[in-house]
C-alpha atoms as a PDB file:
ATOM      1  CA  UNK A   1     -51.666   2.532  -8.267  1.00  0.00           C
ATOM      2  CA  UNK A   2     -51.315   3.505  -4.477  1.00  0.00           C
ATOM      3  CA  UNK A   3     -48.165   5.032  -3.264  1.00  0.00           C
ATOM      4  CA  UNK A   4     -45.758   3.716  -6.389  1.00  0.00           C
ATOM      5  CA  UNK A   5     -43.832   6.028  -8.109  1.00  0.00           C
ATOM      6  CA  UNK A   6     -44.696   7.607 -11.071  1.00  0.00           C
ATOM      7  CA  UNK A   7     -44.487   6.538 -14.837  1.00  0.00           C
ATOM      8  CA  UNK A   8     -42.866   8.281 -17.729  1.00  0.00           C
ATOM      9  CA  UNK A   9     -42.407   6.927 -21.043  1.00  0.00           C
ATOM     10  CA  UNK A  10     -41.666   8.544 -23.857  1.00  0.00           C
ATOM     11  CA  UNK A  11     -42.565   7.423 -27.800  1.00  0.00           C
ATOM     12  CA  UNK A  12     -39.926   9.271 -29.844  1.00  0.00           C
ATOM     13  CA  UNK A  13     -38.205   8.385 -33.148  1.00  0.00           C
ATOM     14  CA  UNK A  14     -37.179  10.153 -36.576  1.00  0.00           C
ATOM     15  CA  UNK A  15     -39.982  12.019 -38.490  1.00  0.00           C
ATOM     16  CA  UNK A  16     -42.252   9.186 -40.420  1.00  0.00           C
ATOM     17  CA  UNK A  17     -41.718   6.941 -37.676  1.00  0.00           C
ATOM     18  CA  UNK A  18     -45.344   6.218 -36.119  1.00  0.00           C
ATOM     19  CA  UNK A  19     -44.975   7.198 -33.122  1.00  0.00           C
ATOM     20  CA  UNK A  20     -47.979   9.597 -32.574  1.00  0.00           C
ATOM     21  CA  UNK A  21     -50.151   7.235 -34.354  1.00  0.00           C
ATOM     22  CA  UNK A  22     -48.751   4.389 -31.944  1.00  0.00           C
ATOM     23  CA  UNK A  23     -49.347   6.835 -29.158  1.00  0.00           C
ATOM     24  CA  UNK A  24     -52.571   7.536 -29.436  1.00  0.00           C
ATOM     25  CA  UNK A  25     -53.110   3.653 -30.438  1.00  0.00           C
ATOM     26  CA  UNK A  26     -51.831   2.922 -26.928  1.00  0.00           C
ATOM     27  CA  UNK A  27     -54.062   5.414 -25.281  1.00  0.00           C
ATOM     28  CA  UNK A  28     -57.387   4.046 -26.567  1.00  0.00           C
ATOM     29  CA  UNK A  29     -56.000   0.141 -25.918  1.00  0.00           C
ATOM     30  CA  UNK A  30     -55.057   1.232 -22.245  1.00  0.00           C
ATOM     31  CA  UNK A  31     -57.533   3.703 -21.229  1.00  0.00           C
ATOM     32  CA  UNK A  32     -57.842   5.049 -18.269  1.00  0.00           C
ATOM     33  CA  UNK A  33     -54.140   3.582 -17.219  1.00  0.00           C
ATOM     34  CA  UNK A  34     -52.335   5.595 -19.878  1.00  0.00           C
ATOM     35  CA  UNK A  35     -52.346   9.317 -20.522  1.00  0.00           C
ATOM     36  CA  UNK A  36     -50.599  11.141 -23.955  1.00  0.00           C
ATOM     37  CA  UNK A  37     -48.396  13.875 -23.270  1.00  0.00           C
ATOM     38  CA  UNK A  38     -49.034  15.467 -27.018  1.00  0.00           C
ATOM     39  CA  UNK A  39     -45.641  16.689 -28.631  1.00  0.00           C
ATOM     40  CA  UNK A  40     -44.755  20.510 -27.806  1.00  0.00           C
ATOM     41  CA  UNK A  41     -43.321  20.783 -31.807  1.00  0.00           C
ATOM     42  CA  UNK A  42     -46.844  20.368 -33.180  1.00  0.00           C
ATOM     43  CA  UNK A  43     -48.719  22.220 -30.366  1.00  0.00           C
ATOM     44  CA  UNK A  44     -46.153  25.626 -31.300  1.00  0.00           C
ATOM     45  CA  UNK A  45     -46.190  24.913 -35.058  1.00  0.00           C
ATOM     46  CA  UNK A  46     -49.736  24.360 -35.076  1.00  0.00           C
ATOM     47  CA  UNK A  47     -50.787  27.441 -33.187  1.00  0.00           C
ATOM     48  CA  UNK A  48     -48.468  29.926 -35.472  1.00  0.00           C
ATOM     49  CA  UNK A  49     -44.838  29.802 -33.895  1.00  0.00           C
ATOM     50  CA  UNK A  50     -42.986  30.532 -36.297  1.00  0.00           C
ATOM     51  CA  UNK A  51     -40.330  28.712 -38.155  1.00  0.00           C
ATOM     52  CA  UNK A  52     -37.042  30.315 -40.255  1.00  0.00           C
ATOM     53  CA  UNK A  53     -33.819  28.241 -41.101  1.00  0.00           C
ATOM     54  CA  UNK A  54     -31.441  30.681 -39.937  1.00  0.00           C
ATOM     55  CA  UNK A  55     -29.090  29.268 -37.016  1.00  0.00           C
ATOM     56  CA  UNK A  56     -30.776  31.991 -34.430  1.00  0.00           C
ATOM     57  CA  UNK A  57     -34.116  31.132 -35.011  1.00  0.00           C
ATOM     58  CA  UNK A  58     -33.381  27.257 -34.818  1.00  0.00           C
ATOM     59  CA  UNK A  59     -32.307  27.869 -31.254  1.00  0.00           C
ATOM     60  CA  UNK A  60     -34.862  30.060 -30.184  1.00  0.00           C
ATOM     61  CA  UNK A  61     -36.991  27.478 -31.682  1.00  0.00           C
ATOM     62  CA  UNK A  62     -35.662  24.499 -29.633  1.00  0.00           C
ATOM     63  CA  UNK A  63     -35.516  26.555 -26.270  1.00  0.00           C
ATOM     64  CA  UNK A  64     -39.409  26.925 -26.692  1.00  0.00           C
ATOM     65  CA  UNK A  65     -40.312  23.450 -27.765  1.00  0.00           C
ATOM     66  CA  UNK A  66     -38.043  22.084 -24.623  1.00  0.00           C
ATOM     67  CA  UNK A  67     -39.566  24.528 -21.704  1.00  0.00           C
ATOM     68  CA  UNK A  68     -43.116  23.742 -23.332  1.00  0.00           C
ATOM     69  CA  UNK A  69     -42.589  19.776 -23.411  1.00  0.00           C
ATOM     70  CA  UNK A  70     -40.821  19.860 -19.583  1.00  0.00           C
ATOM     71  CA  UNK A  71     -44.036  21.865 -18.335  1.00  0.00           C
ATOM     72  CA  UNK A  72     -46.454  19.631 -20.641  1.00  0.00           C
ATOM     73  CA  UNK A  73     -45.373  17.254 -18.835  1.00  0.00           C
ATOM     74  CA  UNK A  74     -44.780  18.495 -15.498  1.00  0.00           C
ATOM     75  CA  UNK A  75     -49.300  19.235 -15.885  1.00  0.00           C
ATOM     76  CA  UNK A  76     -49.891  16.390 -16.895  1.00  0.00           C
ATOM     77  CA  UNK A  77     -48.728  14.785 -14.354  1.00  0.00           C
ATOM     78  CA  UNK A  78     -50.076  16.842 -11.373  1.00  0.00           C
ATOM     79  CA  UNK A  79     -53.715  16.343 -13.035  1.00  0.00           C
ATOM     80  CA  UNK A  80     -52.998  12.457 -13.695  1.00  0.00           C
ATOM     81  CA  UNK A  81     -50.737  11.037 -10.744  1.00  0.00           C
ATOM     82  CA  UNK A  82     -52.409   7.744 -11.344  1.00  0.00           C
ATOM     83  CA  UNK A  83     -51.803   7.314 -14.919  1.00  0.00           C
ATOM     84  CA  UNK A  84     -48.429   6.281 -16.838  1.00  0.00           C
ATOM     85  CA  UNK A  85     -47.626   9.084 -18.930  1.00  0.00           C
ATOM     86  CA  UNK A  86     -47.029   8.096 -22.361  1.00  0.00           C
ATOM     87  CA  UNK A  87     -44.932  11.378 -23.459  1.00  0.00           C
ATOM     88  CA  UNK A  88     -44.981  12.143 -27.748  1.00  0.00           C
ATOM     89  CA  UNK A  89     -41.117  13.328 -27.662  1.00  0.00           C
ATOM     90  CA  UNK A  90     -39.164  14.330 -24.362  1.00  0.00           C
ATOM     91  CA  UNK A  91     -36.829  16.757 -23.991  1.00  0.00           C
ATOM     92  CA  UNK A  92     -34.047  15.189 -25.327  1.00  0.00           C
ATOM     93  CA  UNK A  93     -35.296  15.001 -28.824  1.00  0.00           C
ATOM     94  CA  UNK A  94     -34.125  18.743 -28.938  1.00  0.00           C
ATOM     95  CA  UNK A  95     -30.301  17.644 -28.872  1.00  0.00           C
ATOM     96  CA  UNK A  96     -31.181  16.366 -32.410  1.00  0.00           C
ATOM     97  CA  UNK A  97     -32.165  19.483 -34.075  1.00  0.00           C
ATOM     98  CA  UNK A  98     -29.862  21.833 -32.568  1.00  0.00           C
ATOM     99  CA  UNK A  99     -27.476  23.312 -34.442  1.00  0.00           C
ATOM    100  CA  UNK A 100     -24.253  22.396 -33.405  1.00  0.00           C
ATOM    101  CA  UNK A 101     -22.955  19.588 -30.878  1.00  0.00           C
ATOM    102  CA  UNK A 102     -25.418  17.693 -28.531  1.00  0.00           C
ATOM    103  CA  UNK A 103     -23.567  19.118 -25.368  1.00  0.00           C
ATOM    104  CA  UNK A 104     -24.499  22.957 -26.233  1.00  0.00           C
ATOM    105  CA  UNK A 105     -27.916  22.055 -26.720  1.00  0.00           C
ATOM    106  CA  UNK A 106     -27.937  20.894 -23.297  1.00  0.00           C
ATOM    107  CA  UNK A 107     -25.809  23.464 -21.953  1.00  0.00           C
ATOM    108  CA  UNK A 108     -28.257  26.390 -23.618  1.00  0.00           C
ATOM    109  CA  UNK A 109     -30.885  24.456 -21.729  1.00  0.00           C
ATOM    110  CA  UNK A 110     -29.393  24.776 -18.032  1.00  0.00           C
ATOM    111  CA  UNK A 111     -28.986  20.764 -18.078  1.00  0.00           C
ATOM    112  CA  UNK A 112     -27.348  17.431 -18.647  1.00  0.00           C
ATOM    113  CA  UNK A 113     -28.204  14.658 -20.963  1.00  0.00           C
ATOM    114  CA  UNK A 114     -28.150  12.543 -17.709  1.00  0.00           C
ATOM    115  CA  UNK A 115     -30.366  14.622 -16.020  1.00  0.00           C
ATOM    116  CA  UNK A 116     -33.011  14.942 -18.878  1.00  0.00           C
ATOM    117  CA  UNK A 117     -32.954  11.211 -19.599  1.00  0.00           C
ATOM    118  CA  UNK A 118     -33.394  10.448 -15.875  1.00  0.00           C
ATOM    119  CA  UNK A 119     -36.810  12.364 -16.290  1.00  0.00           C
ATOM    120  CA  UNK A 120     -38.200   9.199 -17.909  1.00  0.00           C
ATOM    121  CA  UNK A 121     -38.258   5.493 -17.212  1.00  0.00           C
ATOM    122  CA  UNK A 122     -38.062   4.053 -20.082  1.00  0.00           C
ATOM    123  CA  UNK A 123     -37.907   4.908 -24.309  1.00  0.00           C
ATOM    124  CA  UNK A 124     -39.688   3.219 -27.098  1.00  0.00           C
ATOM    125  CA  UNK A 125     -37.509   4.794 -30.270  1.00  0.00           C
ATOM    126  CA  UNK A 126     -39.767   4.233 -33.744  1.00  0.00           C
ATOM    127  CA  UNK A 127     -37.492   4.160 -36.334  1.00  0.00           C
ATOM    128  CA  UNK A 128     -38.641   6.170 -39.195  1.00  0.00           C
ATOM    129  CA  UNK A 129     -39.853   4.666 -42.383  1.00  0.00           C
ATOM    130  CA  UNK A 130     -37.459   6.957 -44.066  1.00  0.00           C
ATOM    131  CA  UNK A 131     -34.861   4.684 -42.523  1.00  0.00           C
ATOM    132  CA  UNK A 132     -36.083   1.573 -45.083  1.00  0.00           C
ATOM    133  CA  UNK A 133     -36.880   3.888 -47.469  1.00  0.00           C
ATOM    134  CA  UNK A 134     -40.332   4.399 -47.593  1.00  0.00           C
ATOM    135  CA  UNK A 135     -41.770   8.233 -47.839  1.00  0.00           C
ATOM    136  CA  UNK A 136     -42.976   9.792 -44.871  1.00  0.00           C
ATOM    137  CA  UNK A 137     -45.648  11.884 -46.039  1.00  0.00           C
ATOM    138  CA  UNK A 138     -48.315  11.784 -43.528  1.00  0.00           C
ATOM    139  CA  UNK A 139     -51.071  13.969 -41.849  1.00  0.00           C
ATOM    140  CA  UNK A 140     -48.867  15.719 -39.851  1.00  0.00           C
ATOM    141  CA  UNK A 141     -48.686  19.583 -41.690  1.00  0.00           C
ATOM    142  CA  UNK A 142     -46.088  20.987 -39.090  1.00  0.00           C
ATOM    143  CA  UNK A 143     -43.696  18.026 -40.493  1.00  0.00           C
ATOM    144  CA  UNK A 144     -41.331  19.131 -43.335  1.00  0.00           C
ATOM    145  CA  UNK A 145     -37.976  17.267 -43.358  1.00  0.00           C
ATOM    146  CA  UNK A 146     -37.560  15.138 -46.998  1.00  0.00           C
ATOM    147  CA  UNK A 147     -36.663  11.517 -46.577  1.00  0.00           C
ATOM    148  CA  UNK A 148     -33.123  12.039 -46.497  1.00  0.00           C
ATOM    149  CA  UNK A 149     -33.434  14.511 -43.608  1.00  0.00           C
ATOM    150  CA  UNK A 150     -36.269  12.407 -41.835  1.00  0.00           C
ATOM    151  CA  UNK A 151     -32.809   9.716 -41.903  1.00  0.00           C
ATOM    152  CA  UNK A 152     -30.244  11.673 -40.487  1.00  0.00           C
ATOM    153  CA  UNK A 153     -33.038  12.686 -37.648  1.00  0.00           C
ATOM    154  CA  UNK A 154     -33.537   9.573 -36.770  1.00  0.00           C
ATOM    155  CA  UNK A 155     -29.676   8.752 -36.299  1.00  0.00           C
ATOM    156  CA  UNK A 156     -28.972  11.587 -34.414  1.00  0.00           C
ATOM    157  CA  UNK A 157     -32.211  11.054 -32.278  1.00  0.00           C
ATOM    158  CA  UNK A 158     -31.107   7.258 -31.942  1.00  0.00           C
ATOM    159  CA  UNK A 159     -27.500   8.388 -30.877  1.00  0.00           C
ATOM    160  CA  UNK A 160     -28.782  10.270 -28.126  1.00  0.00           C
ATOM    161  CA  UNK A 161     -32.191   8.468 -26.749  1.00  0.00           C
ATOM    162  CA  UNK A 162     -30.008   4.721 -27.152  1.00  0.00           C
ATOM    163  CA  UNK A 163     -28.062   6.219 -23.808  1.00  0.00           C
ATOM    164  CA  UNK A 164     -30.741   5.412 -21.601  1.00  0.00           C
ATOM    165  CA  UNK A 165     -30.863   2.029 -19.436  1.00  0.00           C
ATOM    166  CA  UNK A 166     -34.251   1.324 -20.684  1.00  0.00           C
ATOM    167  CA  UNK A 167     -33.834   1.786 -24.585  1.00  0.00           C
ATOM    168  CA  UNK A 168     -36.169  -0.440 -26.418  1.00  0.00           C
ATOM    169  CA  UNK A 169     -35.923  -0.471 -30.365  1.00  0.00           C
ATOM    170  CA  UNK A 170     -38.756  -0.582 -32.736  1.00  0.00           C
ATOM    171  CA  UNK A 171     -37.320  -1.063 -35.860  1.00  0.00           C
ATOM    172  CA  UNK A 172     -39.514  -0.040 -39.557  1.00  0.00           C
ATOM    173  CA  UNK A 173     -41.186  -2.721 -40.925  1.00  0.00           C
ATOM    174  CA  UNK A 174     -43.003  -3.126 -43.900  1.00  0.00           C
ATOM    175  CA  UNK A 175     -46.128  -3.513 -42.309  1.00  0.00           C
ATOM    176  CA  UNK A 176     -47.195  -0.646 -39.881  1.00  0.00           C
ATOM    177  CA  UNK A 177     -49.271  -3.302 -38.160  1.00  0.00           C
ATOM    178  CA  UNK A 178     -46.433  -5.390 -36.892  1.00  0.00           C
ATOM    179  CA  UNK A 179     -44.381  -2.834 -36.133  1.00  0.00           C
ATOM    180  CA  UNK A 180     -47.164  -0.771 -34.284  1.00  0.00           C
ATOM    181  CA  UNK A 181     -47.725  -4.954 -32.451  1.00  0.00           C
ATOM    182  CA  UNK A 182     -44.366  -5.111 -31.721  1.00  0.00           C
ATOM    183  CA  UNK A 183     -44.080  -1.143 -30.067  1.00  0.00           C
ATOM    184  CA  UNK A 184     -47.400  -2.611 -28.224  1.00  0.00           C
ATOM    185  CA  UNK A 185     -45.968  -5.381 -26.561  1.00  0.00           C
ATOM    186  CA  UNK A 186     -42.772  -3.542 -25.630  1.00  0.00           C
ATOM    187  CA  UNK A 187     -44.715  -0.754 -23.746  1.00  0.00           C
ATOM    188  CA  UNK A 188     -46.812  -3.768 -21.702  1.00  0.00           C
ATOM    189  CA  UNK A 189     -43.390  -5.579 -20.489  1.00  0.00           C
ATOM    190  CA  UNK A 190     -41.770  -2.097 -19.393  1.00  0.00           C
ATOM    191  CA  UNK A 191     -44.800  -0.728 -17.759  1.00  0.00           C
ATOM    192  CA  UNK A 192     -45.087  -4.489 -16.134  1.00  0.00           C
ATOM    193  CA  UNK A 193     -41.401  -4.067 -14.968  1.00  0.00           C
ATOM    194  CA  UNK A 194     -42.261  -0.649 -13.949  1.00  0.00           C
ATOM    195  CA  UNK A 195     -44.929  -1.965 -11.685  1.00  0.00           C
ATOM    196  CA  UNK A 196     -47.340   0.104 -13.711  1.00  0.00           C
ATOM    197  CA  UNK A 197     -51.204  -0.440 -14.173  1.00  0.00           C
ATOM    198  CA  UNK A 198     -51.695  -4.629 -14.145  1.00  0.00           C
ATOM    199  CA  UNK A 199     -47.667  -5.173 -12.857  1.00  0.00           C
ATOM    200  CA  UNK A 200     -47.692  -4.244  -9.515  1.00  0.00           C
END
């Protein structure tokens, strides 16, 4: 990819919304163009962080998962400069499940929403099943939000995320297969804009 500039996009979306599944779909499709920044949540969750629903907690909670995503991504990066990197989550999904308004989250956090959303170049939001729904149980154990919560996520993620220039929707649909074909071919045209692998 020569001298261009570097690719970020990120996959986010409610909880039961396919996007790690789509993720890691993309990454075998494009390999060796494409490399999965895994989502900080699971990573801490997964390795014993743990998790209480007192106020406190939920921000200590969301500082961690937002300096471990920035430097997942940050080393990721520096060992792949020629790959797009295909981020599970960003930074901004932290806004979301913060407790209180948007603008402290990103005030705790040293930062802007403009400035976090400028780290990427484009967002591919999977709307949760939840949304239509369907149940979200999955093979995800760090996930525990019930439907009606996996909803409201997915507004408030929506709310935030739909701010950026390059917001692309994919909306639930009944059949996982046409809505993981349809996340597909949206990744392709903005990495092609993007003058990513096979757009220059």
């Amino acid at each position: 990819m020569n001298a261009r500039r570097r690719i970020r996009v990120v996959v986010t979306g409610g909880p039961g919304g396919g996007k790690t599944t789509a993720a890691d779909l993309f990454r075998r499709e494009l390999a060796g163009q494409v490399i999965v920044v895994p989502e900080s949540a699971t990573l801490l969750f997964s390795g014993g962080f743990p998790r209480s629903p007192d106020e406190a907690s939920r921000r200590a909670t969301q500082r961690a998962i937002f300096h471990v995503q920035r430097s997942l991504e940050d080393v990721t990066e520096a060992a792949h400069p020629e790959r797009v990197l295909l981020c599970d989550r960003g930074t901004v999904d932290g806004a979301a499940y913060w407790p209180g308004p948007v603008d402290a989250f990103f005030a705790a956090m040293e930062t802007t929403l403009d400035k976090e959303l400028a780290r990427y170049d484009a967002v591919l939001f999977f709307e949760s099943a939840a949304v239509g729904g369907h149940a979200i149980e999955g093979n995800n154990p760090a996930r525990i939000e019930s439907n009606e919560e996996a909803a409201q996520l997915d507004a408030r993620l929506r709310a935030v995320w739909a701010k950026h220039p390059r917001f692309t929707l994919v909306p639930h649909s009944d059949s996982f297969f046409r809505k993981i074909t349809v996340g597909f071919e949206a990744l392709q045209r903005v990495v092609g804009e993007l003058g990513g692998p096979n757009g220059k």
